[in-house]
N, C-alpha and C. Protein backbone atom coordinates (compact mmCIF):
# COMPACT_ATOMS: atom_id res chain seq x y z
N UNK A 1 -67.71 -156.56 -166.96
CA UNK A 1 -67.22 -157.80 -166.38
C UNK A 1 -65.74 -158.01 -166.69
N UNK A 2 -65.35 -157.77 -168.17
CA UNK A 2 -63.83 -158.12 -168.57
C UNK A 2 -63.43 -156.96 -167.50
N UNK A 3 -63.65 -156.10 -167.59
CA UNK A 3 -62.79 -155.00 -166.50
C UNK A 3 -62.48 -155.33 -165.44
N UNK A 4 -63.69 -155.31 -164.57
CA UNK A 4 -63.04 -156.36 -163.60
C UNK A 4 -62.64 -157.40 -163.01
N UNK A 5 -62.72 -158.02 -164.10
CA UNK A 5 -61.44 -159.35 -163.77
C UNK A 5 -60.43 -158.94 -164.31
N UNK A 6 -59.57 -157.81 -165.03
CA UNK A 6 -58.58 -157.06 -165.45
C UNK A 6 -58.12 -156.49 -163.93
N UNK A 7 -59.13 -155.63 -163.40
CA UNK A 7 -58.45 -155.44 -162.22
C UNK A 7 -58.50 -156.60 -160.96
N UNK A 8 -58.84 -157.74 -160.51
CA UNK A 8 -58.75 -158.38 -159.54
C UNK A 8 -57.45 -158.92 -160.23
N UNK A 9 -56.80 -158.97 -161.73
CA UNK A 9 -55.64 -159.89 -162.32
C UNK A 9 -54.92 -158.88 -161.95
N UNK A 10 -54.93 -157.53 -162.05
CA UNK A 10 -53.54 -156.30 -161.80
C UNK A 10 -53.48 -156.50 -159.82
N UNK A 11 -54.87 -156.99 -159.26
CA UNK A 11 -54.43 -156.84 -157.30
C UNK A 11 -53.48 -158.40 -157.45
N UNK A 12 -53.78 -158.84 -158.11
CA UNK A 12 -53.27 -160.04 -157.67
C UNK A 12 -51.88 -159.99 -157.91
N UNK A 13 -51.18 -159.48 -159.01
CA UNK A 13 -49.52 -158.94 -159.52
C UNK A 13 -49.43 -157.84 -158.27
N UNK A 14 -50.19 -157.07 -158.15
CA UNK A 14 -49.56 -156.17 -157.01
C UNK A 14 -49.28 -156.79 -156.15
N UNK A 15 -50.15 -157.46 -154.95
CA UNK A 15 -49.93 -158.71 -154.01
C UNK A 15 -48.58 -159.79 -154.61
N UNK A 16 -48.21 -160.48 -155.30
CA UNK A 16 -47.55 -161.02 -155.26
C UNK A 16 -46.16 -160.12 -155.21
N UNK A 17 -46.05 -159.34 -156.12
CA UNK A 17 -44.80 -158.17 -155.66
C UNK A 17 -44.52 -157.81 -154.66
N UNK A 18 -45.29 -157.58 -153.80
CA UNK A 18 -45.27 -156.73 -152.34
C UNK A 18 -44.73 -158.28 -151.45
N UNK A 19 -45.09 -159.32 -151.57
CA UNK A 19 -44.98 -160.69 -150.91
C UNK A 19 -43.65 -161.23 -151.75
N UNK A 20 -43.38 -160.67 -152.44
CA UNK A 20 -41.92 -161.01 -152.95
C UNK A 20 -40.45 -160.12 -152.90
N UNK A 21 -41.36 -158.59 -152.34
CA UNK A 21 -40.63 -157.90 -151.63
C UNK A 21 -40.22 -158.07 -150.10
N UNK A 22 -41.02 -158.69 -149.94
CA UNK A 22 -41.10 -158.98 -148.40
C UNK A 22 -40.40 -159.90 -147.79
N UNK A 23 -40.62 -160.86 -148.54
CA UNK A 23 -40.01 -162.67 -148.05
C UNK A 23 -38.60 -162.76 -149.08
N UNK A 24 -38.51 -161.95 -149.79
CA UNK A 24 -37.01 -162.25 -150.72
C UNK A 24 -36.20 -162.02 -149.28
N UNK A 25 -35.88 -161.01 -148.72
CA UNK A 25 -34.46 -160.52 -147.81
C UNK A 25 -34.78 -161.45 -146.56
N UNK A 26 -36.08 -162.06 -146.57
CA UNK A 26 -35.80 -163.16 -145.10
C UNK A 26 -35.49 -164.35 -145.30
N UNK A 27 -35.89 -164.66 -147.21
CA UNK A 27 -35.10 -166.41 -147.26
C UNK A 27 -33.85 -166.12 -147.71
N UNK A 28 -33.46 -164.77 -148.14
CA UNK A 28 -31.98 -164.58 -148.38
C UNK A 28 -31.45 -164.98 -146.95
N UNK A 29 -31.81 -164.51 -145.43
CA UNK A 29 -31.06 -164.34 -145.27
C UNK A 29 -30.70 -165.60 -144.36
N UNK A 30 -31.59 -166.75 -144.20
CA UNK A 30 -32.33 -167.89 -143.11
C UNK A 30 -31.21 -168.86 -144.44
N UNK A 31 -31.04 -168.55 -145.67
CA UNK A 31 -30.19 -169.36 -146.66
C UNK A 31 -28.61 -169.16 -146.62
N UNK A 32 -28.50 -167.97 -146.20
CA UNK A 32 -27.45 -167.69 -145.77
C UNK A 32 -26.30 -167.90 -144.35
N UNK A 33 -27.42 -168.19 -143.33
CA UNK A 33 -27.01 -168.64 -142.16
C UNK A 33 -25.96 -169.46 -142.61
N UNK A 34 -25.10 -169.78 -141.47
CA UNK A 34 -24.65 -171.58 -141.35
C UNK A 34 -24.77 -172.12 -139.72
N UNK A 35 -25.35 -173.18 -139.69
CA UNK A 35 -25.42 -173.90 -139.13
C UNK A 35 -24.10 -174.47 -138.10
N UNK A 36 -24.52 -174.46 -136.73
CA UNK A 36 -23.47 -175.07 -136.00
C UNK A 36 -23.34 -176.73 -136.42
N UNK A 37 -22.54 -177.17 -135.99
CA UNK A 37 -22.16 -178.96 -136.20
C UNK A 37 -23.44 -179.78 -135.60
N UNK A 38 -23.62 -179.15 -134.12
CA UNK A 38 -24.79 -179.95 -133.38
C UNK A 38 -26.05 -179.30 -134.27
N UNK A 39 -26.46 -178.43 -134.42
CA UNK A 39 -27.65 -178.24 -135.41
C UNK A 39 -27.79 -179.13 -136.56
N UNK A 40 -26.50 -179.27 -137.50
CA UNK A 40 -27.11 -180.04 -138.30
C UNK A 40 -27.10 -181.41 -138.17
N UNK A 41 -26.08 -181.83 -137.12
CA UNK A 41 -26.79 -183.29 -136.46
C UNK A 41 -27.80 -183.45 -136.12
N UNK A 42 -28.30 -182.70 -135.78
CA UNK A 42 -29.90 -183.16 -134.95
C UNK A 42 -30.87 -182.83 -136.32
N UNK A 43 -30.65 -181.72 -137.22
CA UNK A 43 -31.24 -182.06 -138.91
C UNK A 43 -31.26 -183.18 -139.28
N UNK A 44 -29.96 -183.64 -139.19
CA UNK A 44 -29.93 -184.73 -139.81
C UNK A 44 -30.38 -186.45 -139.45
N UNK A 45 -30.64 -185.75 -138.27
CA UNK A 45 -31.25 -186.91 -137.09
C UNK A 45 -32.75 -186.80 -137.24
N UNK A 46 -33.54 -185.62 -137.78
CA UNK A 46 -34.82 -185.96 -137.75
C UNK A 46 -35.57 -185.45 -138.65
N UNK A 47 -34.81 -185.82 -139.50
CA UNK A 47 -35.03 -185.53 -141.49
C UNK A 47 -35.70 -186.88 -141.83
């Protein structure tokens, strides 16, 4: 039993790695944008 909940705890670190490999370079890069003037008016219009 300890074993395998040892391994469903090692899928679960694998999964989060692979999902942090993944989504790091797309909120890098959606953070990185900039925004036109009218974009963030209308953000700021329906924030």
């Amino acid at each position: 039993m300890d074993a395998r909940i040892y391994q469903i705890a090692e899928q679960i670190v694998e999964i989060h790695q692979k999902a942090y490999g993944v989504y790091l370079p797309l909120v890098e890069d959606v953070r990185s944008r900039t925004v036109s003037e009218d974009e963030d008016s209308y953000s700021a219009e329906h924030s």
